[in-house]
PDB file of N, CA and C in Angstrom:
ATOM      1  N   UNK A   1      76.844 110.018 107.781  1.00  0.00           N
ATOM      2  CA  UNK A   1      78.273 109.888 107.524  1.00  0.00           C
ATOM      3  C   UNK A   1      78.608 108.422 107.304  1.00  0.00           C
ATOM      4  N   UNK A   2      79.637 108.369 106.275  1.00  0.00           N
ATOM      5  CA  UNK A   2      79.971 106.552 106.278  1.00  0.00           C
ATOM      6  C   UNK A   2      81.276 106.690 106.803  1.00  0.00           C
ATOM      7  N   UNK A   3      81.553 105.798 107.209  1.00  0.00           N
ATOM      8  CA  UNK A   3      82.956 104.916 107.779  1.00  0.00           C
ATOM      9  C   UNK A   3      83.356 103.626 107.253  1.00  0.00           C
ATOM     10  N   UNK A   4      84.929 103.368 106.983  1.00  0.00           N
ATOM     11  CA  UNK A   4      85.129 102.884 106.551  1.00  0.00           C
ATOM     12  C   UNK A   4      86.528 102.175 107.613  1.00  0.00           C
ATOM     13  N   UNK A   5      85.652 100.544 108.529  1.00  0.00           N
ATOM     14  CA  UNK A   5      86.607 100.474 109.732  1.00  0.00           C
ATOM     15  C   UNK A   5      87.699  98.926 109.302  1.00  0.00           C
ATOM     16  N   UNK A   6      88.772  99.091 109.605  1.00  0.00           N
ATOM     17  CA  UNK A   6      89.095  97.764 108.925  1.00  0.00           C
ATOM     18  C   UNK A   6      89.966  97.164 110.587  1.00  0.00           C
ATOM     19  N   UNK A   7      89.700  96.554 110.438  1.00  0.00           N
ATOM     20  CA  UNK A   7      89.981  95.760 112.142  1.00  0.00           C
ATOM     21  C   UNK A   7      90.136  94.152 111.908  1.00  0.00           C
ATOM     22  N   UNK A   8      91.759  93.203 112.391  1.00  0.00           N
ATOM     23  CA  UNK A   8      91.254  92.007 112.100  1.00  0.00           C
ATOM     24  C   UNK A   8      90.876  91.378 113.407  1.00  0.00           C
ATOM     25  N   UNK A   9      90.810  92.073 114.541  1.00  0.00           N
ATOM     26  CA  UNK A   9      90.355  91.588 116.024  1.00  0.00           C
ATOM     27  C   UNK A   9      88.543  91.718 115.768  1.00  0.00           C
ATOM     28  N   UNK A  10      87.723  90.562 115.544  1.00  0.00           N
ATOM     29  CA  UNK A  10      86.798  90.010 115.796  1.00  0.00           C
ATOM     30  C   UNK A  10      86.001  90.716 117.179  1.00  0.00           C
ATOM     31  N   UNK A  11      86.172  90.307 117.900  1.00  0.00           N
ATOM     32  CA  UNK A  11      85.638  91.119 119.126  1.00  0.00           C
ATOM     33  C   UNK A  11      85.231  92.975 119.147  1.00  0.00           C
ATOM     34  N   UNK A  12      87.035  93.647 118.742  1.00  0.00           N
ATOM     35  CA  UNK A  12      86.753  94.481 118.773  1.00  0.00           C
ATOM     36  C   UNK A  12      85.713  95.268 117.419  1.00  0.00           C
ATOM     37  N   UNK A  13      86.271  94.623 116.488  1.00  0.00           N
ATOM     38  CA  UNK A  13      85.289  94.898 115.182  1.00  0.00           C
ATOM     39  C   UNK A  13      83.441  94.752 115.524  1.00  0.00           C
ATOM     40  N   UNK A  14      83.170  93.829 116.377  1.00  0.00           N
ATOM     41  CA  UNK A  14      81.799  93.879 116.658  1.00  0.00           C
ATOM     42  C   UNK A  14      81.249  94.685 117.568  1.00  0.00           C
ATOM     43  N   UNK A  15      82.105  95.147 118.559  1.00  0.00           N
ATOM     44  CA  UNK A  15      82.046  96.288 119.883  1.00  0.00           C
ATOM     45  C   UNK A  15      82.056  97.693 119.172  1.00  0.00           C
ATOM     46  N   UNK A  16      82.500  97.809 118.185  1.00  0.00           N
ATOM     47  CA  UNK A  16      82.834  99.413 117.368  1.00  0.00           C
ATOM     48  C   UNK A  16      81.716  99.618 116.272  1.00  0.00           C
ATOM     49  N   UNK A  17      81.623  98.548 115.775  1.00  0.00           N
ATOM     50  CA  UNK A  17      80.809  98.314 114.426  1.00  0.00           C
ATOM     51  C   UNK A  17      79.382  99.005 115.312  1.00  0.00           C
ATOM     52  N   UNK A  18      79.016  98.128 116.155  1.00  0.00           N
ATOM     53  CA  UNK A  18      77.627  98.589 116.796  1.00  0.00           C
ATOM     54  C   UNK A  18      77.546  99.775 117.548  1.00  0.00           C
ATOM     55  N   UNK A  19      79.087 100.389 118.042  1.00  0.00           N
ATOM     56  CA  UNK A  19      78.869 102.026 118.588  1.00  0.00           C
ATOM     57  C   UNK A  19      79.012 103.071 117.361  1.00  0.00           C
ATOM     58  N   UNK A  20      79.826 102.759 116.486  1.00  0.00           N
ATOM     59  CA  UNK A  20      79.554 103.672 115.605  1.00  0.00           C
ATOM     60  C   UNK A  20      77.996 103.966 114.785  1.00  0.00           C
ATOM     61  N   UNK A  21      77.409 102.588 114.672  1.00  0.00           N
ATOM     62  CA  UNK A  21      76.013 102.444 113.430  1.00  0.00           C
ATOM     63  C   UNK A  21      74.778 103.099 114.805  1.00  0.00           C
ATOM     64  N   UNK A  22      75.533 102.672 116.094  1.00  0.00           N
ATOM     65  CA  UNK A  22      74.379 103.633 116.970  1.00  0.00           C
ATOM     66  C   UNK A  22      74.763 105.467 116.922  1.00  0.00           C
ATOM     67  N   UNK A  23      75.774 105.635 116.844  1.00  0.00           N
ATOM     68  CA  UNK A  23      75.719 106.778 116.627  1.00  0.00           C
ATOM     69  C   UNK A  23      75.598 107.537 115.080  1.00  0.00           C
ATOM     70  N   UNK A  24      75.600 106.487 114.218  1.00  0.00           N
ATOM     71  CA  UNK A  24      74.681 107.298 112.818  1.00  0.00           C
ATOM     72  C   UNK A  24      75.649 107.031 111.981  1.00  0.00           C
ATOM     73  N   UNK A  25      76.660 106.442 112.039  1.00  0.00           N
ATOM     74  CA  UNK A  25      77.503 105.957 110.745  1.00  0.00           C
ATOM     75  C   UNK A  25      77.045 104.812 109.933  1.00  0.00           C
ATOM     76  N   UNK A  26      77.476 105.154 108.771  1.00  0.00           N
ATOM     77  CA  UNK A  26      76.842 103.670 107.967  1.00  0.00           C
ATOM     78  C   UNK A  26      78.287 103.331 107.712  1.00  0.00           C
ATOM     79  N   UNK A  27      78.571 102.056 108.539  1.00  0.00           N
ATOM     80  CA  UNK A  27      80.122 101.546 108.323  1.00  0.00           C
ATOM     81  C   UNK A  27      79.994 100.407 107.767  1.00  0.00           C
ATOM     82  N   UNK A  28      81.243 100.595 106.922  1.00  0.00           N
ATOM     83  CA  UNK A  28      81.356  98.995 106.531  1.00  0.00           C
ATOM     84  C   UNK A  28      83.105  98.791 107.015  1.00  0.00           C
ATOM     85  N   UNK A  29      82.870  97.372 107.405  1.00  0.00           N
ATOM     86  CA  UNK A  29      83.776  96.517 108.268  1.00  0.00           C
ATOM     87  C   UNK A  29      84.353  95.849 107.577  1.00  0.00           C
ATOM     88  N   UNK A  30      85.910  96.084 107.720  1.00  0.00           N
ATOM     89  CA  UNK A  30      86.714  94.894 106.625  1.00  0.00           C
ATOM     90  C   UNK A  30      87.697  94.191 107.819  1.00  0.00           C
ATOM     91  N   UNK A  31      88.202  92.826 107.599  1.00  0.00           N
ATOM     92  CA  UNK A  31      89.135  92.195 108.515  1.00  0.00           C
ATOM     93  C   UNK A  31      90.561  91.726 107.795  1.00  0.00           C
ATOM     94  N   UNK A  32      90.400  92.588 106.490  1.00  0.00           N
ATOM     95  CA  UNK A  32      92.038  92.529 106.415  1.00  0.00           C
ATOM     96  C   UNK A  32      92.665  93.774 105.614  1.00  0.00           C
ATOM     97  N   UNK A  33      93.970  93.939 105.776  1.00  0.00           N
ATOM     98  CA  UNK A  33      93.999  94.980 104.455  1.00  0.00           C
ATOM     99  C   UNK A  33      93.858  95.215 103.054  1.00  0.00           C
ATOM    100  N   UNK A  34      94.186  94.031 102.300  1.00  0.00           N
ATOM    101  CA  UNK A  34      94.107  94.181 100.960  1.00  0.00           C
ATOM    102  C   UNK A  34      92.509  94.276 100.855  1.00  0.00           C
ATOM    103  N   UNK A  35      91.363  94.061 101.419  1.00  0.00           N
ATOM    104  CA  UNK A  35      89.964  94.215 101.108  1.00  0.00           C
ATOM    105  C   UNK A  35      89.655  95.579 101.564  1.00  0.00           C
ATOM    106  N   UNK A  36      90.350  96.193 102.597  1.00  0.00           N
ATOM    107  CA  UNK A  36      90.289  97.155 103.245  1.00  0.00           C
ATOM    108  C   UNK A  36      90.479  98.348 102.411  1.00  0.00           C
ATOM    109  N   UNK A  37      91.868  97.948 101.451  1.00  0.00           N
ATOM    110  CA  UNK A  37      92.732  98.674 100.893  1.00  0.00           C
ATOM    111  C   UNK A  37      91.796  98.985  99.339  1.00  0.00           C
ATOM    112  N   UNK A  38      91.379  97.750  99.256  1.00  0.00           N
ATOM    113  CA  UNK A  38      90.262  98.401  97.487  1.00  0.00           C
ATOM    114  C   UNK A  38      88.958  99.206  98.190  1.00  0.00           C
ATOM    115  N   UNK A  39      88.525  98.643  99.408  1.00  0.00           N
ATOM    116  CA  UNK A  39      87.897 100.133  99.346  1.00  0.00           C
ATOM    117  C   UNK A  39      87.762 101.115  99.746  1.00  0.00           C
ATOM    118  N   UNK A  40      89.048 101.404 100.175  1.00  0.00           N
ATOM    119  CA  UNK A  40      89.154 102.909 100.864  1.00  0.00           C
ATOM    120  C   UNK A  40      90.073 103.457  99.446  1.00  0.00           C
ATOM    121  N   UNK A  41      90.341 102.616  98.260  1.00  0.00           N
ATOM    122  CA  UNK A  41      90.407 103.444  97.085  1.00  0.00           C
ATOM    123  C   UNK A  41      89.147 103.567  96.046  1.00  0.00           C
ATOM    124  N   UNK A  42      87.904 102.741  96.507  1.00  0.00           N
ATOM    125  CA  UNK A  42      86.867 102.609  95.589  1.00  0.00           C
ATOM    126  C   UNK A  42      85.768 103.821  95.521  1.00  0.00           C
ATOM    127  N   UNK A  43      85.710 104.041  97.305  1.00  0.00           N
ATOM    128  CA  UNK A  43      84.556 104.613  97.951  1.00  0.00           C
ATOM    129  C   UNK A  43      84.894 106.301  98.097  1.00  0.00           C
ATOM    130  N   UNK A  44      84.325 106.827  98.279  1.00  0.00           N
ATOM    131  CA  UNK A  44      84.240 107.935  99.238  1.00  0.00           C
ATOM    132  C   UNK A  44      83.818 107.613 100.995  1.00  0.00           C
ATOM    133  N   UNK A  45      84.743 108.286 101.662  1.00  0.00           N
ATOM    134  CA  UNK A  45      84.250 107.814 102.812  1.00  0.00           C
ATOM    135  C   UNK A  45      84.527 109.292 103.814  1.00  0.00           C
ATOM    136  N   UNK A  46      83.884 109.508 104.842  1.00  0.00           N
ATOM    137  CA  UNK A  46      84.042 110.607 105.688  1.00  0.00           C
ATOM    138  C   UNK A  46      85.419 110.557 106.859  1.00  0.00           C
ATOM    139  N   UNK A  47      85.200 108.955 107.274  1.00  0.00           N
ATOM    140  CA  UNK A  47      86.134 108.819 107.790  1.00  0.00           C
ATOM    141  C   UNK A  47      86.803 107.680 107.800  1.00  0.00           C
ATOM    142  N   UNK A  48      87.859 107.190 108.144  1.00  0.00           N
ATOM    143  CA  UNK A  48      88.795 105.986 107.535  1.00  0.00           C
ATOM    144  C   UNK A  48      89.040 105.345 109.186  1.00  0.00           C
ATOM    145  N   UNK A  49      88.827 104.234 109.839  1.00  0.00           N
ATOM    146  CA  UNK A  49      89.744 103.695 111.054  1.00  0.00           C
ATOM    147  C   UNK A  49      90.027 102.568 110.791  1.00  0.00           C
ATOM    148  N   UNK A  50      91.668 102.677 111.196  1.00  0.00           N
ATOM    149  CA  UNK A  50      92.039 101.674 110.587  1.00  0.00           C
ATOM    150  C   UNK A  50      93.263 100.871 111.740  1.00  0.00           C
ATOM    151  N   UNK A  51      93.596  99.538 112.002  1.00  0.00           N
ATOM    152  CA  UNK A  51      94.354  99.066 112.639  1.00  0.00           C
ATOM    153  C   UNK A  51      95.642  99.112 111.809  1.00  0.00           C
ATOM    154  N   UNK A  52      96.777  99.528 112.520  1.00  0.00           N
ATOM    155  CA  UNK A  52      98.064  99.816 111.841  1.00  0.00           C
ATOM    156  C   UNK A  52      98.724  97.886 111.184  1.00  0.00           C
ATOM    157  N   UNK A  53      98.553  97.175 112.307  1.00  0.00           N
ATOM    158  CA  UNK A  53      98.833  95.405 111.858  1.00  0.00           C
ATOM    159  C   UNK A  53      97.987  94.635 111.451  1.00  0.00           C
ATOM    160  N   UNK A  54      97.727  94.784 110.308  1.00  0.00           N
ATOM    161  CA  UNK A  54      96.451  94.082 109.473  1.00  0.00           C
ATOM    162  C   UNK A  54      97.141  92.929 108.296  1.00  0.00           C
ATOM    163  N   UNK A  55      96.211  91.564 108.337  1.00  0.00           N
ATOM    164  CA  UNK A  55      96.546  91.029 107.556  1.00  0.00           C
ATOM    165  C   UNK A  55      96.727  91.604 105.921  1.00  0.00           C
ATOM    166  N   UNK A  56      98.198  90.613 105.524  1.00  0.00           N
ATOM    167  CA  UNK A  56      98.477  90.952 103.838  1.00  0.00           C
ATOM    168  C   UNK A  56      98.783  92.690 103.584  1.00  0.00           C
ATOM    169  N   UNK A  57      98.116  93.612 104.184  1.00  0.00           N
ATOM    170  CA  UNK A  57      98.702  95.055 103.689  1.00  0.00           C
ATOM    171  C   UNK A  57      98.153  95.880 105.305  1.00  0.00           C
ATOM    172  N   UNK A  58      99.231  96.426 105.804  1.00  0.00           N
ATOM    173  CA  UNK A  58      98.691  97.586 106.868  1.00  0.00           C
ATOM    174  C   UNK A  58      98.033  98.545 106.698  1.00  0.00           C
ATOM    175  N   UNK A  59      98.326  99.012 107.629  1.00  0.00           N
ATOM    176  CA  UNK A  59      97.098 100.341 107.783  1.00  0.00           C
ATOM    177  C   UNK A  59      97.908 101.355 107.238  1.00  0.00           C
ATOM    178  N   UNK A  60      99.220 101.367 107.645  1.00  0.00           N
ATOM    179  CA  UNK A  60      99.855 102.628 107.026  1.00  0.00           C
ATOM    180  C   UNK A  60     100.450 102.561 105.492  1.00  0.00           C
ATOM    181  N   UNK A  61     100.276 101.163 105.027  1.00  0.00           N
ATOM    182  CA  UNK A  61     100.292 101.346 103.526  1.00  0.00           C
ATOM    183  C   UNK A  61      99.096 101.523 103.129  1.00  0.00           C
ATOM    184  N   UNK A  62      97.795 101.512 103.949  1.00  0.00           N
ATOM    185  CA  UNK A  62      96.222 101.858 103.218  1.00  0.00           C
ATOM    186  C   UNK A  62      96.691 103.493 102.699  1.00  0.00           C
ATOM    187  N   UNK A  63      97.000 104.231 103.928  1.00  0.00           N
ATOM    188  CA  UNK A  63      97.030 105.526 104.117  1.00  0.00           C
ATOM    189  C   UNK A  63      98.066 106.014 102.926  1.00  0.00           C
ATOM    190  N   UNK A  64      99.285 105.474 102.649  1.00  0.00           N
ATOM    191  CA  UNK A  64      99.953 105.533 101.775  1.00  0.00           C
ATOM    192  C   UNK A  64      99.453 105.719 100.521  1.00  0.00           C
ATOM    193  N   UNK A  65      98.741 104.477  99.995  1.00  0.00           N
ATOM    194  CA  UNK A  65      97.912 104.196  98.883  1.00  0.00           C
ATOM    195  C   UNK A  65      97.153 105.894  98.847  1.00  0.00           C
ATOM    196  N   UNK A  66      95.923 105.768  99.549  1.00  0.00           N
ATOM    197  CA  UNK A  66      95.143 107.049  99.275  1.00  0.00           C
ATOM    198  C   UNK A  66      95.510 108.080  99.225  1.00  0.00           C
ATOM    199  N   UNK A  67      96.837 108.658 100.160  1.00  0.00           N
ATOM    200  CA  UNK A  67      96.982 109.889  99.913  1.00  0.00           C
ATOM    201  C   UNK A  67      97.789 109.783  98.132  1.00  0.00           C
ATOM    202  N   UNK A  68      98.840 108.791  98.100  1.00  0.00           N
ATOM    203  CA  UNK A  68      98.874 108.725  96.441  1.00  0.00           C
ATOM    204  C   UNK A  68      98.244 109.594  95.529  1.00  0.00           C
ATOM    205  N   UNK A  69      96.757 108.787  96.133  1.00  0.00           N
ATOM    206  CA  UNK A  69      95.658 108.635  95.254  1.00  0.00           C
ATOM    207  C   UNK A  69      95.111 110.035  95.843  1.00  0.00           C
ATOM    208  N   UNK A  70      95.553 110.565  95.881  1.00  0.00           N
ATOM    209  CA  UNK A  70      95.482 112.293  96.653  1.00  0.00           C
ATOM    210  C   UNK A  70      93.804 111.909  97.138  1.00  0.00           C
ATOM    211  N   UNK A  71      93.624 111.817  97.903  1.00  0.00           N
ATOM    212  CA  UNK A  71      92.385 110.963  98.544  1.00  0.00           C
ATOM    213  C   UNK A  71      92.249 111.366 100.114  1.00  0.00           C
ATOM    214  N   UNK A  72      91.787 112.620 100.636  1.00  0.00           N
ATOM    215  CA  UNK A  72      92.088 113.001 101.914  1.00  0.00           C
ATOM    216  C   UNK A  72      91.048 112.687 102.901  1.00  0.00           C
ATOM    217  N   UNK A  73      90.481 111.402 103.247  1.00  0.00           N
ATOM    218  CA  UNK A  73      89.455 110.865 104.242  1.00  0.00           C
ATOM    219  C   UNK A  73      90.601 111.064 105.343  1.00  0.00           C
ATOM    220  N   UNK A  74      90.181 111.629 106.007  1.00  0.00           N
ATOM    221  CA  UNK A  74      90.795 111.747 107.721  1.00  0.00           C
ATOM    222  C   UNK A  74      90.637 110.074 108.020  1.00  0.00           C
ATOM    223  N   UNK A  75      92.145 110.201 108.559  1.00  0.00           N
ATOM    224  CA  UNK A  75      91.855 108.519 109.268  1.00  0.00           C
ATOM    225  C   UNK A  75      92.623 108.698 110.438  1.00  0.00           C
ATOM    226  N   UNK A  76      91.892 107.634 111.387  1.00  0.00           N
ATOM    227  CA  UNK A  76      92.139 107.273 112.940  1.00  0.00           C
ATOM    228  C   UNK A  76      92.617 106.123 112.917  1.00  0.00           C
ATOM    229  N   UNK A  77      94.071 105.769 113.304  1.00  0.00           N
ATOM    230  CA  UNK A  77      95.071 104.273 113.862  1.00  0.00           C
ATOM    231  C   UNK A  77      94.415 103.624 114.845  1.00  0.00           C
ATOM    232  N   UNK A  78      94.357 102.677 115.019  1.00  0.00           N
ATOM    233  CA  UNK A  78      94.536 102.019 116.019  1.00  0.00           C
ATOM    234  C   UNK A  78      95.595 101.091 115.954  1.00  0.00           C
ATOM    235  N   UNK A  79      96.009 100.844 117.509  1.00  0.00           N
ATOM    236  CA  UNK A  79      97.167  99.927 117.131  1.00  0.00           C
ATOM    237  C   UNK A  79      97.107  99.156 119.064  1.00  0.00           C
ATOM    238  N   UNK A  80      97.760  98.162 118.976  1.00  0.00           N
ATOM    239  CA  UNK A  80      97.801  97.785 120.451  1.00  0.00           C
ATOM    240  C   UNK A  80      98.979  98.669 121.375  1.00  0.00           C
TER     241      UNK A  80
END
């Protein structure tokens, strides 16, 4: 399964990155939204996690964007 995690907290991005790839995801890690945002419209992905306060574009305009883009990757918020 791939994942597609966009997180701009450093710490937590390296604590998740390594529990998800141990449990069998091939994730790729973005730390802001607009990078976040081209590729969760580029890719196919299984699942989407995403921090709702992300630099330059949020999480809930990512989600915005894709469903648009009628694009239904299940995605998980995080938020503080």
């Amino acid at each position: 399964m791939n994942a597609l995690w966009v997180e701009d907290d450093a710490e937590l991005n390296r604590q998740l990155f390594v529990e998800l790839t141990e449990l069998g995801y091939e994730v790729q890690a973005e730390s802001n939204g607009r990078s976040g945002l081209k590729l969760a419209l580029e890719q196919q992905w299984d699942i989407a996690v995403l921090d709702i306060s992300l630099p330059e574009v949020s999480g809930v305009e990512i989600v915005e964007k894709m469903r648009a883009e009628e694009i239904d990757t299940p995605v998980i918020f995080l938020t503080a």
